[in-house]
Protein backbone atom coordinates (compact mmCIF):
# COMPACT_ATOMS: atom_id res chain seq x y z
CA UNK A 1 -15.11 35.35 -16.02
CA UNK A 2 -12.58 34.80 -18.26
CA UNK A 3 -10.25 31.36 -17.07
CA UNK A 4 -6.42 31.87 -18.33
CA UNK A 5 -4.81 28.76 -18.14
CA UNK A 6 -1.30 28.72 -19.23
CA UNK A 7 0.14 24.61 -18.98
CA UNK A 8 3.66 25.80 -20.23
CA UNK A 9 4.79 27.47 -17.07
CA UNK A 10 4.96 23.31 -16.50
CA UNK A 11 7.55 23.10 -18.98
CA UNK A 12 10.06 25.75 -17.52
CA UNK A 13 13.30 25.01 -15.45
CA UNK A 14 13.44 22.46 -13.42
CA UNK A 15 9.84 21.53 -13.51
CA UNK A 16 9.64 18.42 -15.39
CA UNK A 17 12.47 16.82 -13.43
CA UNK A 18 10.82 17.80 -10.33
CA UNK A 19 7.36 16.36 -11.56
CA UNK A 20 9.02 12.79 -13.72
CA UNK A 21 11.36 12.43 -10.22
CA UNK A 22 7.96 12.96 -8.26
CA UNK A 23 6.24 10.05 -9.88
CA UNK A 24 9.06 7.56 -9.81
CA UNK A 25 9.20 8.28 -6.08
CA UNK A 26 5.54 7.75 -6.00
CA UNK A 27 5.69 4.48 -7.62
CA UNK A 28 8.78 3.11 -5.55
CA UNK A 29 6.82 4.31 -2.58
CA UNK A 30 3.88 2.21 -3.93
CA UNK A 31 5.52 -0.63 -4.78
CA UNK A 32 8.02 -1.18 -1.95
CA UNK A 33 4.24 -0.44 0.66
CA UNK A 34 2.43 -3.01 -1.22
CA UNK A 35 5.49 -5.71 -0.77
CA UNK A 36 5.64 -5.04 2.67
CA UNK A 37 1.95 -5.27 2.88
CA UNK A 38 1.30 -8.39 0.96
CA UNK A 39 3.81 -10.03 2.87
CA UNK A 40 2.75 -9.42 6.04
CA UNK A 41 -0.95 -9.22 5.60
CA UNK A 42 -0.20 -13.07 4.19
CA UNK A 43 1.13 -13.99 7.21
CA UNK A 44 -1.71 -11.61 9.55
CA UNK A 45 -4.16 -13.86 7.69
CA UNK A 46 -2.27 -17.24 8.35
CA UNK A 47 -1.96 -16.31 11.70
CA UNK A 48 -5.40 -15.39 12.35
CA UNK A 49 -6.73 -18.75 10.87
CA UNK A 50 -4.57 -20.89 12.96
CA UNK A 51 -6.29 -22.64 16.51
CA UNK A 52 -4.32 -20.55 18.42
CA UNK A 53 -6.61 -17.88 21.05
CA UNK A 54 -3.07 -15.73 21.50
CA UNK A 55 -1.97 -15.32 18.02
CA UNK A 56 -6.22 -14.71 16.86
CA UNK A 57 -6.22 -12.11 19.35
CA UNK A 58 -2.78 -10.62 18.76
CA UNK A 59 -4.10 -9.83 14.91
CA UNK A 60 -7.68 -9.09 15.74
CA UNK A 61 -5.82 -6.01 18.01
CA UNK A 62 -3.18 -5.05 14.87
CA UNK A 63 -5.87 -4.96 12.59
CA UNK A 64 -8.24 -2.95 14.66
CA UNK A 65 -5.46 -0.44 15.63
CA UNK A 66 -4.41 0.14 11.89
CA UNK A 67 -7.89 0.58 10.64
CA UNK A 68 -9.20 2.90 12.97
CA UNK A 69 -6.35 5.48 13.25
CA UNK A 70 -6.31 7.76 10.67
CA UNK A 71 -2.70 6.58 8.24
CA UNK A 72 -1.71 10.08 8.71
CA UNK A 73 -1.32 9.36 12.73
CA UNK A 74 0.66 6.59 11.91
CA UNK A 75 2.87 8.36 9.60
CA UNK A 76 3.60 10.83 12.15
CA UNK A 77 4.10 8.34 14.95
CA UNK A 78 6.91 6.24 12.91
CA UNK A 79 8.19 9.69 11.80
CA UNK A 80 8.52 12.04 14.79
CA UNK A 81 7.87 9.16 17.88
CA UNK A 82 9.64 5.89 16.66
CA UNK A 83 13.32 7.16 15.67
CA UNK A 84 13.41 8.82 19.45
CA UNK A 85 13.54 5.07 21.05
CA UNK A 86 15.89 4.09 18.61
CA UNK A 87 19.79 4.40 19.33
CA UNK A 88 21.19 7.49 18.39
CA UNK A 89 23.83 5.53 15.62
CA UNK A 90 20.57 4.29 14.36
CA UNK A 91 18.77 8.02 13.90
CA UNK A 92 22.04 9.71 12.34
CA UNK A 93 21.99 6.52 9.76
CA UNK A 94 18.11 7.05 9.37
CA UNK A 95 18.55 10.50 8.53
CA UNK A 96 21.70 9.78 6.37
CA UNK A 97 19.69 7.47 4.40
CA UNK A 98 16.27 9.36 4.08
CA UNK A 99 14.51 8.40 6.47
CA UNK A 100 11.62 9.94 5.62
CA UNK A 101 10.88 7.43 2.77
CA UNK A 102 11.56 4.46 4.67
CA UNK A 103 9.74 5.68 7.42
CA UNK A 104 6.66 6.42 5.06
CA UNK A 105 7.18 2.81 3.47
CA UNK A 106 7.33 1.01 6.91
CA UNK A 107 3.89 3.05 8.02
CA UNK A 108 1.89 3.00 5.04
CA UNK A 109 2.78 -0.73 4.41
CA UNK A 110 1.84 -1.69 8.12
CA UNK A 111 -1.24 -0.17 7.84
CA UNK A 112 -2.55 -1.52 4.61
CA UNK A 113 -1.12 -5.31 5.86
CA UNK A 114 -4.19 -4.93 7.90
CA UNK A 115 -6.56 -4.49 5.10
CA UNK A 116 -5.04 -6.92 3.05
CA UNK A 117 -4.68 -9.59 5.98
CA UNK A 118 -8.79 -9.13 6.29
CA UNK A 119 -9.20 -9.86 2.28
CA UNK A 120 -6.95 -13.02 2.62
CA UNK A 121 -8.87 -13.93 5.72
CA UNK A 122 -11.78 -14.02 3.80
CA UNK A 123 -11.09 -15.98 1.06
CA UNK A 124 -9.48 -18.11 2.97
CA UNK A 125 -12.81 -18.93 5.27
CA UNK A 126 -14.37 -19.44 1.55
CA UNK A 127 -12.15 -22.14 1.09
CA UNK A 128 -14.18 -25.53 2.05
CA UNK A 129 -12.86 -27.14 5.83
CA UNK A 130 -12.60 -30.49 3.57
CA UNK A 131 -9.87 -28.88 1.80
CA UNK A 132 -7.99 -28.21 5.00
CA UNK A 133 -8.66 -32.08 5.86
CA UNK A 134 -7.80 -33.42 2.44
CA UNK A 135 -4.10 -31.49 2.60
CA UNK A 136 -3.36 -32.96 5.52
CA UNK A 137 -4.23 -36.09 5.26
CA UNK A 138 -1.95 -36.42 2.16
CA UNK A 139 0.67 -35.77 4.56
CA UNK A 140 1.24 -31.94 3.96
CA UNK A 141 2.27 -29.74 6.71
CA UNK A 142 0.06 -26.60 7.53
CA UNK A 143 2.30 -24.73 6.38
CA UNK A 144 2.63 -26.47 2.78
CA UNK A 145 -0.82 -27.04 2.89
CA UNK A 146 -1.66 -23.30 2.95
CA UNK A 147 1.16 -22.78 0.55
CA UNK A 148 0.80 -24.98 -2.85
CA UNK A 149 -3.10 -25.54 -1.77
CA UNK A 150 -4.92 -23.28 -0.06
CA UNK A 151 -3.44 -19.67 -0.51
CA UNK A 152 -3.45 -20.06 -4.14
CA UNK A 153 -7.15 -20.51 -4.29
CA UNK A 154 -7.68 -17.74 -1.61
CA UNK A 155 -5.62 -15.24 -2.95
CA UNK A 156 -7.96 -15.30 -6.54
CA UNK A 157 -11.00 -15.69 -4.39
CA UNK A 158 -9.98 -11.97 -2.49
CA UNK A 159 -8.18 -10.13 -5.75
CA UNK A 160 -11.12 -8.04 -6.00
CA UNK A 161 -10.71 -6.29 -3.08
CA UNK A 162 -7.03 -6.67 -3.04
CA UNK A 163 -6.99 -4.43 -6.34
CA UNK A 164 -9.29 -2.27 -4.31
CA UNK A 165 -6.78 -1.57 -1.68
CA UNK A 166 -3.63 -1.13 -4.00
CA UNK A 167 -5.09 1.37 -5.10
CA UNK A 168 -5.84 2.93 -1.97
CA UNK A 169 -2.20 2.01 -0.80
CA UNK A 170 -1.17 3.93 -4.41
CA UNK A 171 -3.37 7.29 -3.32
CA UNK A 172 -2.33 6.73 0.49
CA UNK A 173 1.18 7.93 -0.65
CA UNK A 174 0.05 11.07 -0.99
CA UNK A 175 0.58 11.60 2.78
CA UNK A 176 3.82 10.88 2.75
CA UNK A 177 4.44 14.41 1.74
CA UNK A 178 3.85 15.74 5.33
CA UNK A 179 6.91 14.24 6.25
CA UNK A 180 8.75 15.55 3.92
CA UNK A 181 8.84 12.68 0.90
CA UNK A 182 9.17 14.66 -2.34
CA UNK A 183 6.31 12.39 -3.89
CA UNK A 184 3.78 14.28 -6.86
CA UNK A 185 1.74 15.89 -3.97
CA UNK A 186 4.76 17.16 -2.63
CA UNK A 187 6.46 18.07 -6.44
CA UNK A 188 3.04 19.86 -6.82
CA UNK A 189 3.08 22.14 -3.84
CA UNK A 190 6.22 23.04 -4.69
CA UNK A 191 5.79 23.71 -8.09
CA UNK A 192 2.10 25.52 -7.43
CA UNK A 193 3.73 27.75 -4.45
CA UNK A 194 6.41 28.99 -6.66
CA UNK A 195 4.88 29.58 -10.25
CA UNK A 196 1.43 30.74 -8.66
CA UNK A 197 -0.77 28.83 -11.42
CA UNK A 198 -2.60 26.83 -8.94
CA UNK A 199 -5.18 25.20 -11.71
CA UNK A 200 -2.48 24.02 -14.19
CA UNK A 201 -0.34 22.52 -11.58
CA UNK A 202 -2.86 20.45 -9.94
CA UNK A 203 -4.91 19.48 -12.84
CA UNK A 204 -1.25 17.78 -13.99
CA UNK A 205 -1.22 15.76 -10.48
CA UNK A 206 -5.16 15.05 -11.07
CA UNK A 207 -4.74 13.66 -14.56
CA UNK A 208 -1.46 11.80 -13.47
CA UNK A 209 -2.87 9.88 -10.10
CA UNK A 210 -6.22 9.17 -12.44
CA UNK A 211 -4.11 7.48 -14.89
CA UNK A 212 -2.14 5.53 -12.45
CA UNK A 213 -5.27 4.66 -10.94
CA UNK A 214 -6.91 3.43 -13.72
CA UNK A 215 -4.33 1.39 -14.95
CA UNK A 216 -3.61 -0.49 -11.71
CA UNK A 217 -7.60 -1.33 -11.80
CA UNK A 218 -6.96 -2.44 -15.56
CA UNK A 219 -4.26 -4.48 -14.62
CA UNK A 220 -6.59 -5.69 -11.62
CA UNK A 221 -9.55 -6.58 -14.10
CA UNK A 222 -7.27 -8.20 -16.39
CA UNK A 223 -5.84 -10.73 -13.53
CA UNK A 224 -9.65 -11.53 -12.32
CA UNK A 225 -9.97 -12.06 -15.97
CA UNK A 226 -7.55 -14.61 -16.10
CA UNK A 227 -7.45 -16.08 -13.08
CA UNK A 228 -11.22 -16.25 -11.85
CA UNK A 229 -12.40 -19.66 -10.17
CA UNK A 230 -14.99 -21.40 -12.90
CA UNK A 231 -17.80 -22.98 -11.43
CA UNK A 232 -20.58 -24.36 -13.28
């Protein structure tokens, strides 16, 4: 069998725009996810490692919830179900303002605030109790004790597995294009279901998340690199 591939029909039109505006709305999708991730999974992990019963079990429930429904679910949920208990002045200006993408950032960046809450968690139970005690007996609040002592230290101690998950928060956005986000995925099936050369279209998307991917684990290996914890 004879395989005709023909990469130009990627060149004509609109195409390129379509495909360049795809990955910038990939990577702003990416980006803003992982902010609103890191952010809360630091304060998930805080949380969790506090003496409190209500706010351990509170998180224990958040993170169980977002790892063990599908981030697909989710999507859908903060898509379709969410905007219908909001006031309808707050729908029109959701719609008005794409609410599809901030809808996709709010659900894929909840859901991976779990996973990264669990890495900080455990470096932070790696961290020895005696450095707990010696922060506050200098006089440091917990809070500035977790802050300029303790998170630090954690956060190298779990950039392994943070890396990990940025790059599964980087190929989650992919699903963003069943709402509607015109993402690569979605730039692809656009681009595949009106040219018809299914192989050229999404061997471009292949080579183009593989790349990303790659370099955000280069970048990854690079900060472990730099900032691993030396022991003798």
């Amino acid at each position: 069998m004879k395989l005709d591939l023909d990469f130009s029909v990627l060149a004509r039109g609109d195409y390129p725009q379509w495909i360049v505006q795809g990955v910038i709305t990939m990577l702003e999708l990416t980006a803003l996810a992982w902010l609103l991730a890191a952010v809360l999974g630091t304060v998930l992990a805080l949380l969790r490692m506090t003496d409190s019963r209500l706010c351990k079990m509170a998180v224990a429930a958040y993170v169980e919830y977002h790892q063990n429904v599908p981030m697909l679910v989710q999507i859908f949920l903060w898509y379709f179900g969410i905007p219908s208990l909001l006031p309808e002045s707050v729908q029109m200006w959701a719609n008005a303002v794409g609410g599809e993408f901030m809808f996709a950032v709010i659900a894929v960046g909840l859901c991976m605030a779990a996973y990264l809450s669990e890495d900080l968690r455990g470096g932070l139970r790696a961290i020895p109790r005696a450095q707990y005690e010696a922060s506050r007996a200098l006089g440091l609040s917990y809070l500035n004790a977790a802050r300029l002592v303790i998170l630090p230290q954690a956060a190298r101690i779990a950039l392994p597995t943070m890396v990990n998950h940025t790059v599964l928060i980087f190929k989650n956005t992919s699903l963003a294009m069943a709402i509607g986000v015109a993402e690569l995925t979605y730039v692809t099936r656009e681009i595949e279901s009106q040219s018809f050369r299914t192989i050229e279209v999404y061997l471009l998307s292949t080579v183009i998340y593989l790349a990303v991917s790659l370099l955000i684990m280069a970048g990854g290996a690079a900060l472990e690199q730099r900032y691993r914890i030396r022991t003798r």
